[in-house]
N, C-alpha and C. Protein backbone atom coordinates (compact mmCIF):
# COMPACT_ATOMS: atom_id res chain seq x y z
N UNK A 1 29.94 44.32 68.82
CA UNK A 1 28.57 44.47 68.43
C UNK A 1 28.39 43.74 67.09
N UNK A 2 27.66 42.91 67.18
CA UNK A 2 27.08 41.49 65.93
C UNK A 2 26.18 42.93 64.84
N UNK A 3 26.09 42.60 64.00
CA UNK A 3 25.61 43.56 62.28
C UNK A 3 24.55 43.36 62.41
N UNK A 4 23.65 42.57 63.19
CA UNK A 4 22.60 42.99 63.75
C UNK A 4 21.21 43.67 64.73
N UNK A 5 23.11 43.61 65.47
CA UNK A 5 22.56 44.67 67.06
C UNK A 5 22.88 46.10 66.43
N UNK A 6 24.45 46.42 65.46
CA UNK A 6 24.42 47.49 64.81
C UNK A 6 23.33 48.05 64.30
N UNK A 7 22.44 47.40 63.33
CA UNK A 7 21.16 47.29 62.60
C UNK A 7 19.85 48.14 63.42
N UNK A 8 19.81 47.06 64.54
CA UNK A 8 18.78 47.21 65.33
C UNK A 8 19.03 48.91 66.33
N UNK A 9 20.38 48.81 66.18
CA UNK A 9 20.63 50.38 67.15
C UNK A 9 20.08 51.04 66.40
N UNK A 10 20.80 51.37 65.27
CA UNK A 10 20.49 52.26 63.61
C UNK A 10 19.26 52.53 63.69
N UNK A 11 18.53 51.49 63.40
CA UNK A 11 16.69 51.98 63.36
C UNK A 11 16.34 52.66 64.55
N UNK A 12 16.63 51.80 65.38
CA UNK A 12 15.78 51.99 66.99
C UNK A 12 16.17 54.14 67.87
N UNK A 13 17.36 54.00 67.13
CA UNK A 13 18.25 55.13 67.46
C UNK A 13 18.60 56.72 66.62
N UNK A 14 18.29 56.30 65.29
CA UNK A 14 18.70 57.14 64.20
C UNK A 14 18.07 58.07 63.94
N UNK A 15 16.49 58.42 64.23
CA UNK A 15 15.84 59.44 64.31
C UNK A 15 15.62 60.28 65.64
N UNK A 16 16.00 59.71 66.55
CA UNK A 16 15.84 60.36 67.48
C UNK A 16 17.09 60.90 68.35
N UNK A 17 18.23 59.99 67.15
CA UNK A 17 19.41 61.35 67.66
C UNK A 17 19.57 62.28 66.64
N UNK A 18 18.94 62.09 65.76
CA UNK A 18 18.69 63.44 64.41
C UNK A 18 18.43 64.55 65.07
N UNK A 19 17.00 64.25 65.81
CA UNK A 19 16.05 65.09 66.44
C UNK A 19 17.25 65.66 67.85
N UNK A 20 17.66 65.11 68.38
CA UNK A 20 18.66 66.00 69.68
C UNK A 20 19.69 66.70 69.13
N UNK A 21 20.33 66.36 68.21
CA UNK A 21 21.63 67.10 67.34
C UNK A 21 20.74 68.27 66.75
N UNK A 22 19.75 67.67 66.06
CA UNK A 22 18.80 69.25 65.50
C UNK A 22 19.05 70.40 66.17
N UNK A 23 19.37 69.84 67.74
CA UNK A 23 18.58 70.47 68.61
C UNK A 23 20.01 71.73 68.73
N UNK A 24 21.22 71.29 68.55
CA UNK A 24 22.61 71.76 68.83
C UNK A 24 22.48 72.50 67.47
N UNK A 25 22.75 71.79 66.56
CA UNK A 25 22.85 72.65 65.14
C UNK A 25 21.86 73.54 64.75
N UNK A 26 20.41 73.43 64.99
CA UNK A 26 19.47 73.99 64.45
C UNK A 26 19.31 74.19 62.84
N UNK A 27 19.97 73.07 62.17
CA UNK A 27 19.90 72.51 60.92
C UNK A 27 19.42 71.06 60.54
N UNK A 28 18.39 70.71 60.33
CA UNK A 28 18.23 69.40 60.27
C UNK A 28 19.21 68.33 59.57
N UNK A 29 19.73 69.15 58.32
CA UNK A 29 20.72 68.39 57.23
C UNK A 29 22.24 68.21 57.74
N UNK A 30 22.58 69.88 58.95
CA UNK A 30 23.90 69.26 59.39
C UNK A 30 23.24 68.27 60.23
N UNK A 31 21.99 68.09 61.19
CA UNK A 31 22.06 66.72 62.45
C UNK A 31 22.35 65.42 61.32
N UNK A 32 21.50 65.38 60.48
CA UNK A 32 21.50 63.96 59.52
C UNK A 32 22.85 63.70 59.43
N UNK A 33 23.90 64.61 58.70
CA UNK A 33 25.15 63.86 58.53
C UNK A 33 25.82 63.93 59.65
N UNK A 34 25.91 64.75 60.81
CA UNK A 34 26.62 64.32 61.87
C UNK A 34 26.67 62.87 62.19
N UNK A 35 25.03 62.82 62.86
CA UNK A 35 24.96 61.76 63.14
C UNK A 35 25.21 60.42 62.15
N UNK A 36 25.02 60.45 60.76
CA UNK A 36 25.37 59.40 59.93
C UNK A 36 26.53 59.17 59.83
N UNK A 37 28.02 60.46 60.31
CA UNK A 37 29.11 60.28 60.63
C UNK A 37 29.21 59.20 61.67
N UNK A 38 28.53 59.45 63.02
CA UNK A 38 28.51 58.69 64.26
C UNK A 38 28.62 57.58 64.02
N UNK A 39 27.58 57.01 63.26
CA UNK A 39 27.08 55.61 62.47
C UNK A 39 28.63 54.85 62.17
N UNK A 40 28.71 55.92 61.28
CA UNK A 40 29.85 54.99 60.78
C UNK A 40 31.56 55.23 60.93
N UNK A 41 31.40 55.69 62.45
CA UNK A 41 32.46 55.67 63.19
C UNK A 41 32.23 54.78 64.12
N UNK A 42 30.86 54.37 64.49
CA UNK A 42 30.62 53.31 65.60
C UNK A 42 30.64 51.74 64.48
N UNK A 43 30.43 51.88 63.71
CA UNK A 43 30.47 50.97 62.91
C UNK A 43 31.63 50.17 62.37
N UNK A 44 32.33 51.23 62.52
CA UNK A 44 34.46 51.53 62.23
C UNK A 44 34.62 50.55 63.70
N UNK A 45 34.22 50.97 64.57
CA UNK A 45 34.26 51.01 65.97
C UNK A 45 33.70 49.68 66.82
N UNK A 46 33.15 48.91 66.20
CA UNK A 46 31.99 48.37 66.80
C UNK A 46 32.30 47.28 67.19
N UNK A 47 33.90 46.68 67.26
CA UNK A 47 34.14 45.85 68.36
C UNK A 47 34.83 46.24 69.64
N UNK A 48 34.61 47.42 69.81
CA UNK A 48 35.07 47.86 70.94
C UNK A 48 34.09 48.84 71.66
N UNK A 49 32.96 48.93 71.00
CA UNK A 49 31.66 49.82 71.59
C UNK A 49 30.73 49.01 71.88
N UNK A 50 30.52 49.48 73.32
CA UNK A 50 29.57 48.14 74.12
C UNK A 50 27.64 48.41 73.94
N UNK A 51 27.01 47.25 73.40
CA UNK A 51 25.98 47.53 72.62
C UNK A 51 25.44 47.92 74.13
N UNK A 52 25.46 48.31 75.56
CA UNK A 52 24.27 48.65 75.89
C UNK A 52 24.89 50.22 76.11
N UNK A 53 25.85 50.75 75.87
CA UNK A 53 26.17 52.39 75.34
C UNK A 53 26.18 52.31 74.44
N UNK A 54 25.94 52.03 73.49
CA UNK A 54 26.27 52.42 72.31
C UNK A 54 25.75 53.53 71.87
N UNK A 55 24.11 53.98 71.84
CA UNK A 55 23.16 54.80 71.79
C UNK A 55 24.00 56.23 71.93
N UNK A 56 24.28 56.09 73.45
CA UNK A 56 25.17 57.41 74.20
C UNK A 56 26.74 57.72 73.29
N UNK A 57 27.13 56.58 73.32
CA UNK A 57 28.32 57.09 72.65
C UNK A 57 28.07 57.80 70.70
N UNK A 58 27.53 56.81 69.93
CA UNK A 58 26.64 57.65 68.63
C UNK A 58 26.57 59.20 68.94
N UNK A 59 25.31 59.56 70.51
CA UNK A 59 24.81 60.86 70.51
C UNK A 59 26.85 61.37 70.46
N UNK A 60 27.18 60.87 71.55
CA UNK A 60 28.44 62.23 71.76
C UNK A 60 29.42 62.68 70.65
N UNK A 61 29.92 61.58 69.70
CA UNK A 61 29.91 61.16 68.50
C UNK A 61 29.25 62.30 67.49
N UNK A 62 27.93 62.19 67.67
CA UNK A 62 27.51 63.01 66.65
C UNK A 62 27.64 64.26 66.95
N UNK A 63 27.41 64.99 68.40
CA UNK A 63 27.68 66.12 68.39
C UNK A 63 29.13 66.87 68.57
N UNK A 64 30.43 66.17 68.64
CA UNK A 64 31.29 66.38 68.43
C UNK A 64 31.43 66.60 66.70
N UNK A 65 31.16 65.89 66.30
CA UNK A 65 31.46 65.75 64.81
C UNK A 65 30.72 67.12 64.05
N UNK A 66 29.19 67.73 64.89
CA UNK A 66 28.73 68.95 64.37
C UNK A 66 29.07 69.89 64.87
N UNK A 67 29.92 69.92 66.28
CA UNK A 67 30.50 70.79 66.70
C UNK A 67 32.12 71.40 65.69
N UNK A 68 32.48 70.19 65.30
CA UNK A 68 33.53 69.79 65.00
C UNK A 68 33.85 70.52 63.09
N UNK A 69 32.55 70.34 62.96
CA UNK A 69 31.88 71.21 61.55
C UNK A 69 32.01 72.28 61.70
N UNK A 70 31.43 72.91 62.55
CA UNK A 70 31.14 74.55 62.43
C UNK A 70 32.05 74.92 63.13
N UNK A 71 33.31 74.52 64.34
CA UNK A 71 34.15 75.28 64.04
C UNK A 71 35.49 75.35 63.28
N UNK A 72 35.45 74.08 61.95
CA UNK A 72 36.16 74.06 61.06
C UNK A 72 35.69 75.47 60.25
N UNK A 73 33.75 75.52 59.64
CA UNK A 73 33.61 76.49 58.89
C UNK A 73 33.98 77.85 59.39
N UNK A 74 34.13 78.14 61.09
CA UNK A 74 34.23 79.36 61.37
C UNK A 74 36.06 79.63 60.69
N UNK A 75 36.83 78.78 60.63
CA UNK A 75 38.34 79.16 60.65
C UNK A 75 38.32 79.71 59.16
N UNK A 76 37.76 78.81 58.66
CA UNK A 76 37.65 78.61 56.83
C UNK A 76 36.91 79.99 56.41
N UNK A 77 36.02 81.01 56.86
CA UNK A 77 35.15 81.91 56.82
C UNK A 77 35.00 82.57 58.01
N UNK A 78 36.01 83.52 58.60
CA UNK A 78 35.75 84.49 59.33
C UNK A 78 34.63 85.07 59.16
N UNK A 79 33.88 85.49 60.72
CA UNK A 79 32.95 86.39 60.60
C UNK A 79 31.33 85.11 60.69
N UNK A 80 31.80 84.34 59.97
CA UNK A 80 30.61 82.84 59.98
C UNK A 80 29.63 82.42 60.79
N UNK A 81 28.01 82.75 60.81
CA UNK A 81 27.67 82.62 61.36
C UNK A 81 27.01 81.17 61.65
N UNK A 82 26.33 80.88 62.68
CA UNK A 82 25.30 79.30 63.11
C UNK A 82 24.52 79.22 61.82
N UNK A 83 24.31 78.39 61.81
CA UNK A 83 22.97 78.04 60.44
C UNK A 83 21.98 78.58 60.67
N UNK A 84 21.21 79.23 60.06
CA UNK A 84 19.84 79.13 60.74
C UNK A 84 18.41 77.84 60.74
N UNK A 85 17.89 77.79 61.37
CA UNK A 85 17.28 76.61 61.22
C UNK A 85 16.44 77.00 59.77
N UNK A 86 16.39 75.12 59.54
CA UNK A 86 15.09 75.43 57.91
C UNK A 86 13.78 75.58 58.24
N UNK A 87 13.49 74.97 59.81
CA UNK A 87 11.93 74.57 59.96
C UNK A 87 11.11 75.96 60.10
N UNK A 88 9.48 75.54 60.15
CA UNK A 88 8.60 77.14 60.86
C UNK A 88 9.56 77.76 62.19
N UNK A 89 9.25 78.75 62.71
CA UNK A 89 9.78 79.52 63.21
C UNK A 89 9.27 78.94 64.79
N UNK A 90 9.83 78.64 66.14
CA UNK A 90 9.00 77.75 67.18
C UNK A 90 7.91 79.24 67.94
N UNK A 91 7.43 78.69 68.56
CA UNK A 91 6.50 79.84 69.47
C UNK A 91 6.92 80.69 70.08
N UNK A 92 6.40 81.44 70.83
CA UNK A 92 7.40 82.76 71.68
C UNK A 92 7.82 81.43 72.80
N UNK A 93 7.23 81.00 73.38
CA UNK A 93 7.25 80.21 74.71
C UNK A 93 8.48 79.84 74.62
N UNK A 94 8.75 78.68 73.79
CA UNK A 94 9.83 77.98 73.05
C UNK A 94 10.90 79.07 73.00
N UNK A 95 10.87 79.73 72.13
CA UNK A 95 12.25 81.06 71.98
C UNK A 95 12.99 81.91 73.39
N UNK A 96 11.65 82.23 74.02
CA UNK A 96 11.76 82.45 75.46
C UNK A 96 13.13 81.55 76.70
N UNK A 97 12.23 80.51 76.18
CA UNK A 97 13.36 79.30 77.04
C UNK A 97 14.94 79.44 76.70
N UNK A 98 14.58 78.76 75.22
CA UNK A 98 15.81 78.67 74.19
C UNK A 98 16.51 79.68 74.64
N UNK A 99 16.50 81.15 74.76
CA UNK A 99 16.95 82.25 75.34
C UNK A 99 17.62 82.24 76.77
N UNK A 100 16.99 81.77 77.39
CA UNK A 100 16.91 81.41 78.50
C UNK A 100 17.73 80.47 78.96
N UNK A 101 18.20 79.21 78.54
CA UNK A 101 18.97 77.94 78.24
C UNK A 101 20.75 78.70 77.60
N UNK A 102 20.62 79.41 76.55
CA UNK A 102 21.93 79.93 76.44
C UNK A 102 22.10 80.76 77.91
N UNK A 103 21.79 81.12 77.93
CA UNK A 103 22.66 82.29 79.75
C UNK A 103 22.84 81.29 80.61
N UNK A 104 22.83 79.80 81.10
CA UNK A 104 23.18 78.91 81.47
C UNK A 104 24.45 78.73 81.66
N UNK A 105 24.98 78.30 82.87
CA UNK A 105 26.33 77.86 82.80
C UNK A 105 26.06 76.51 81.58
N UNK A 106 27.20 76.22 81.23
CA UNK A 106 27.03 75.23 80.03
C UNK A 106 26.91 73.94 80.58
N UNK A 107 27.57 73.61 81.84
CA UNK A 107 26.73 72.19 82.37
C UNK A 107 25.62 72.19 82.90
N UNK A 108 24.96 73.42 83.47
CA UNK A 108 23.85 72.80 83.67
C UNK A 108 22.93 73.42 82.39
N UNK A 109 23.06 74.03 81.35
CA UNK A 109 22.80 73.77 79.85
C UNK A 109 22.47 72.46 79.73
N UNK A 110 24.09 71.55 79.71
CA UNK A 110 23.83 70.55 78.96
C UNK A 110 23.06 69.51 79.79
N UNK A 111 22.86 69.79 81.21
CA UNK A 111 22.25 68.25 82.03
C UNK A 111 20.65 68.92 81.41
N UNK A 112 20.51 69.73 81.25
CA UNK A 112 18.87 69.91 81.04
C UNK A 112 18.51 69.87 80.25
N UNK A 113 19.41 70.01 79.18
CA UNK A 113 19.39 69.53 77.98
C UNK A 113 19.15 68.17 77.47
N UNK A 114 19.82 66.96 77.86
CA UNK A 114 20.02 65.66 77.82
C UNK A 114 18.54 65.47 78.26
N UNK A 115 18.34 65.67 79.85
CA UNK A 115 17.11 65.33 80.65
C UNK A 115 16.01 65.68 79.78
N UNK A 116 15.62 67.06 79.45
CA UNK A 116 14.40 67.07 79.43
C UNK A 116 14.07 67.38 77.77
N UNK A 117 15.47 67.77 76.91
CA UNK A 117 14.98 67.43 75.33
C UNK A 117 15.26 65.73 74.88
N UNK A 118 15.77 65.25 75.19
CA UNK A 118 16.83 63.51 75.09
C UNK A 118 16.17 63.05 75.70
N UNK A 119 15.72 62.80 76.75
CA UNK A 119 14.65 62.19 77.97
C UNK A 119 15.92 60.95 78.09
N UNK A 120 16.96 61.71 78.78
CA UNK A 120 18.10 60.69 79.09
C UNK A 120 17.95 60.80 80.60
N UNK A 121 18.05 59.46 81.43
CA UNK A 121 17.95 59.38 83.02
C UNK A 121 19.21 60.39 83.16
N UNK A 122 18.71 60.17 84.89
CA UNK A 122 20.07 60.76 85.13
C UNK A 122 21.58 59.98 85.56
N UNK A 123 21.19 58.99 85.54
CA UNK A 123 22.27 57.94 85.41
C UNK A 123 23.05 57.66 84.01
N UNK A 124 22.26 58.28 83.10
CA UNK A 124 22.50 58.33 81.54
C UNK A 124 23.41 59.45 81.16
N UNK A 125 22.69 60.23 81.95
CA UNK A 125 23.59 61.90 81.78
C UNK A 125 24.76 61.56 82.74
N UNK A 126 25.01 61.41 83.39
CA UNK A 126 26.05 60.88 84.54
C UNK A 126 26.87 59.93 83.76
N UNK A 127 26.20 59.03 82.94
CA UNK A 127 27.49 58.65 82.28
C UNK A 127 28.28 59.11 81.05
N UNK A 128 26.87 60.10 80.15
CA UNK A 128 27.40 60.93 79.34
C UNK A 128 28.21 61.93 79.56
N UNK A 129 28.52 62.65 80.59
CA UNK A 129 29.02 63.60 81.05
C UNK A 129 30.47 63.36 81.87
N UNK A 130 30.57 62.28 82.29
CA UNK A 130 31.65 61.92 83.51
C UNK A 130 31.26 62.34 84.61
N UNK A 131 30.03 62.71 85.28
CA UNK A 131 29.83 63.58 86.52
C UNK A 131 29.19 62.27 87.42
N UNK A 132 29.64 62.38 88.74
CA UNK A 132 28.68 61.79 89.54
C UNK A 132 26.81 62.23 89.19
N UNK A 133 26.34 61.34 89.65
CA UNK A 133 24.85 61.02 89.72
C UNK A 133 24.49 62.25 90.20
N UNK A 134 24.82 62.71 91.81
CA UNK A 134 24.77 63.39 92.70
C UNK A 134 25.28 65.01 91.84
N UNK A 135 26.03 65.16 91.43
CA UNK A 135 26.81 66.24 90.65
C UNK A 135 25.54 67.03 89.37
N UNK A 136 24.68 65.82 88.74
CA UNK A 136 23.62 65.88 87.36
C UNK A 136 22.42 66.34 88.71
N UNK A 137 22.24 65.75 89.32
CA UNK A 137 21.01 66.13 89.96
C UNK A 137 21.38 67.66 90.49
N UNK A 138 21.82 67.99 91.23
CA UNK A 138 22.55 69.51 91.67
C UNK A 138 22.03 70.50 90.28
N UNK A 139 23.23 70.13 89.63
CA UNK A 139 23.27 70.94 88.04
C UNK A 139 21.53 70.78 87.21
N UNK A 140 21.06 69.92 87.39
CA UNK A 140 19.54 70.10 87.29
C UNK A 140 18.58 70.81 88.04
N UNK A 141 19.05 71.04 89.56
CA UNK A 141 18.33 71.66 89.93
C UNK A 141 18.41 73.29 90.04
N UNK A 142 19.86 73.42 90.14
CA UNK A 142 20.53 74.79 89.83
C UNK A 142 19.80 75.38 88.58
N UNK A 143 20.27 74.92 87.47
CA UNK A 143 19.67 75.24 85.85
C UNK A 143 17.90 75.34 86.14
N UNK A 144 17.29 74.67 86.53
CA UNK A 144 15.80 74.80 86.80
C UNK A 144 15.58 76.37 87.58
N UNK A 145 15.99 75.94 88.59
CA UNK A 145 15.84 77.29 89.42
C UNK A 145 16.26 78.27 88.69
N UNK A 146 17.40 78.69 88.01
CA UNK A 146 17.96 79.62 87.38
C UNK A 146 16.79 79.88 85.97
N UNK A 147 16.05 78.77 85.25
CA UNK A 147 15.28 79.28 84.14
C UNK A 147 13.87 79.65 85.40
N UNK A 148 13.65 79.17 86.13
CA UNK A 148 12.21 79.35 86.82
C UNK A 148 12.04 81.35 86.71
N UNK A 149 13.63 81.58 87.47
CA UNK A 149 13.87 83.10 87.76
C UNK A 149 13.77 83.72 86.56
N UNK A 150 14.73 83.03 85.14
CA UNK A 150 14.72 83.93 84.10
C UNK A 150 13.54 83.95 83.45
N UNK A 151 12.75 83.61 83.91
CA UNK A 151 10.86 83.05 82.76
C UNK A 151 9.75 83.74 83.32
N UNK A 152 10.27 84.16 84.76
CA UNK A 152 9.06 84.50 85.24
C UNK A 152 8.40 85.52 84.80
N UNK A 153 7.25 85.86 85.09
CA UNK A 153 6.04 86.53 84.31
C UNK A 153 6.15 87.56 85.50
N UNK A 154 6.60 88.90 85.27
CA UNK A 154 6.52 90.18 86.05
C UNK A 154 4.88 90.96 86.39
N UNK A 155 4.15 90.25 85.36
CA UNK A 155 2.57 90.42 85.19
C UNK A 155 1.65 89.72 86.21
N UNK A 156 2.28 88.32 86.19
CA UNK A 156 2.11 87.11 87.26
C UNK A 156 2.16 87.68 88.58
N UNK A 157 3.84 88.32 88.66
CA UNK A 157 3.68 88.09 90.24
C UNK A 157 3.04 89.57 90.55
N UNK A 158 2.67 90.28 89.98
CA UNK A 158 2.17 91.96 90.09
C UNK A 158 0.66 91.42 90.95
N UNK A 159 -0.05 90.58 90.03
CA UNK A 159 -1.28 90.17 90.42
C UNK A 159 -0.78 88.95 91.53
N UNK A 160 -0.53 88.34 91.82
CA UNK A 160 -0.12 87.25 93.35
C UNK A 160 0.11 88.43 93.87
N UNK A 161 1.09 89.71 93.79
CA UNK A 161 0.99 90.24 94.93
C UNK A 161 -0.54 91.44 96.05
N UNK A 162 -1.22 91.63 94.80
CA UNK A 162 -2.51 91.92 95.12
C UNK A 162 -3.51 91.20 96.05
C-alpha cells in the first residue's frame, strides 16, 4: 500500500471505524486509540495488507486491540468493570435491542452487528469472519428471528389477538 492509498484509507475510514468500535467499547476515547493503534499497525504492516481489505482488516485490528485493553485492565484490577459510555444516555428502543443483542449467540451477535451497525455486505462479513457467505446469511437470519421474539410487544399481540 503506496502513503497515499494509506492516506486516503485513514480519512475515508477513520471515523467510521471510531463509530463501530464505539460501538464494542462504549467509550469513545478507548474506540479513538484502538483504532489509531490499527492505523499504525497497518501502517507497520502495509506492504503486506492488501489496499482493497485493508478497511476490514484496521476494523479487526482495532477491535482486538480494545478487546485486548480491557482484558489486560480486568487482570491488572480485579472486580473491573466495562467503561461506561461518556455520551447522552440512547432511548429505551435502543437499550431494549442493545439488551437484546447481548443474549445472542455471539456469532450471530457479531453478523448483525457488522450488517446492520457497519453496513458491511455480507460477503464483507464472510470475509471478516472466515464463515461461508451461506453460514452469515443463516446466522442473520437466526439472530433476527431470535431479536423479532425477544422485542416483541406483549401489548401488540394482546390487541392482534382481539
Amino acid at each position: 500500500m503506496t502513503p497515499e492509498e494509506f492516506d486516503g484509507l485513514y480519512n475515508a475510514a477513520a471515523p467510521r471505524l471510531v463509530s463501530q468500535v464505539s460501538l464494542l467499547t462504549g467509550d469513545l476515547g478507548e474506540a479513538q486509540d484502538a483504532v489509531q493503534e490499527a492505523f499504525v499497525r497497518a501502517w507497520d504492516h502495509r506492504d503486506r495488507v492488501d489496499v482493497a481489505g485493508a478497511e476490514a482488516w484496521v476494523r479487526t485490528t482495532a477491535m482486538r486491540v480494545a478487546v485486548s485493553r480491557w482484558r489486560r485492565l480486568r487482570r491488572l484490577i480485579p472486580g473491573a468493570r466495562a467503561p461506561e459510555p461518556r455520551v447522552p444516555g440512547p432511548d429505551p428502543d435502543r437499550v431494549a435491542l442493545m439488551e437484546a443483542m447481548k443474549r445472542l449467540p455471539e456469532k450471530q451477535r457479531t453478523a448483525l452487528a457488522l450488517h446492520y451497525f457497519c453496513d458491511l455486505s455480507l460477503e464483507q462479513i464472510a470475509a471478516d469472519t472466515g464463515a461461508p457467505v451461506g453460514t452469515v446469511k443463516a446466522r442473520l437470519s437466526r439472530g433476527r428471528s431470535a431479536l423479532a421474539e425477544m422485542l416483541r410487544d406483549p401489548d401488540e399481540e394482546r390487541e392482534h389477538a382481539h
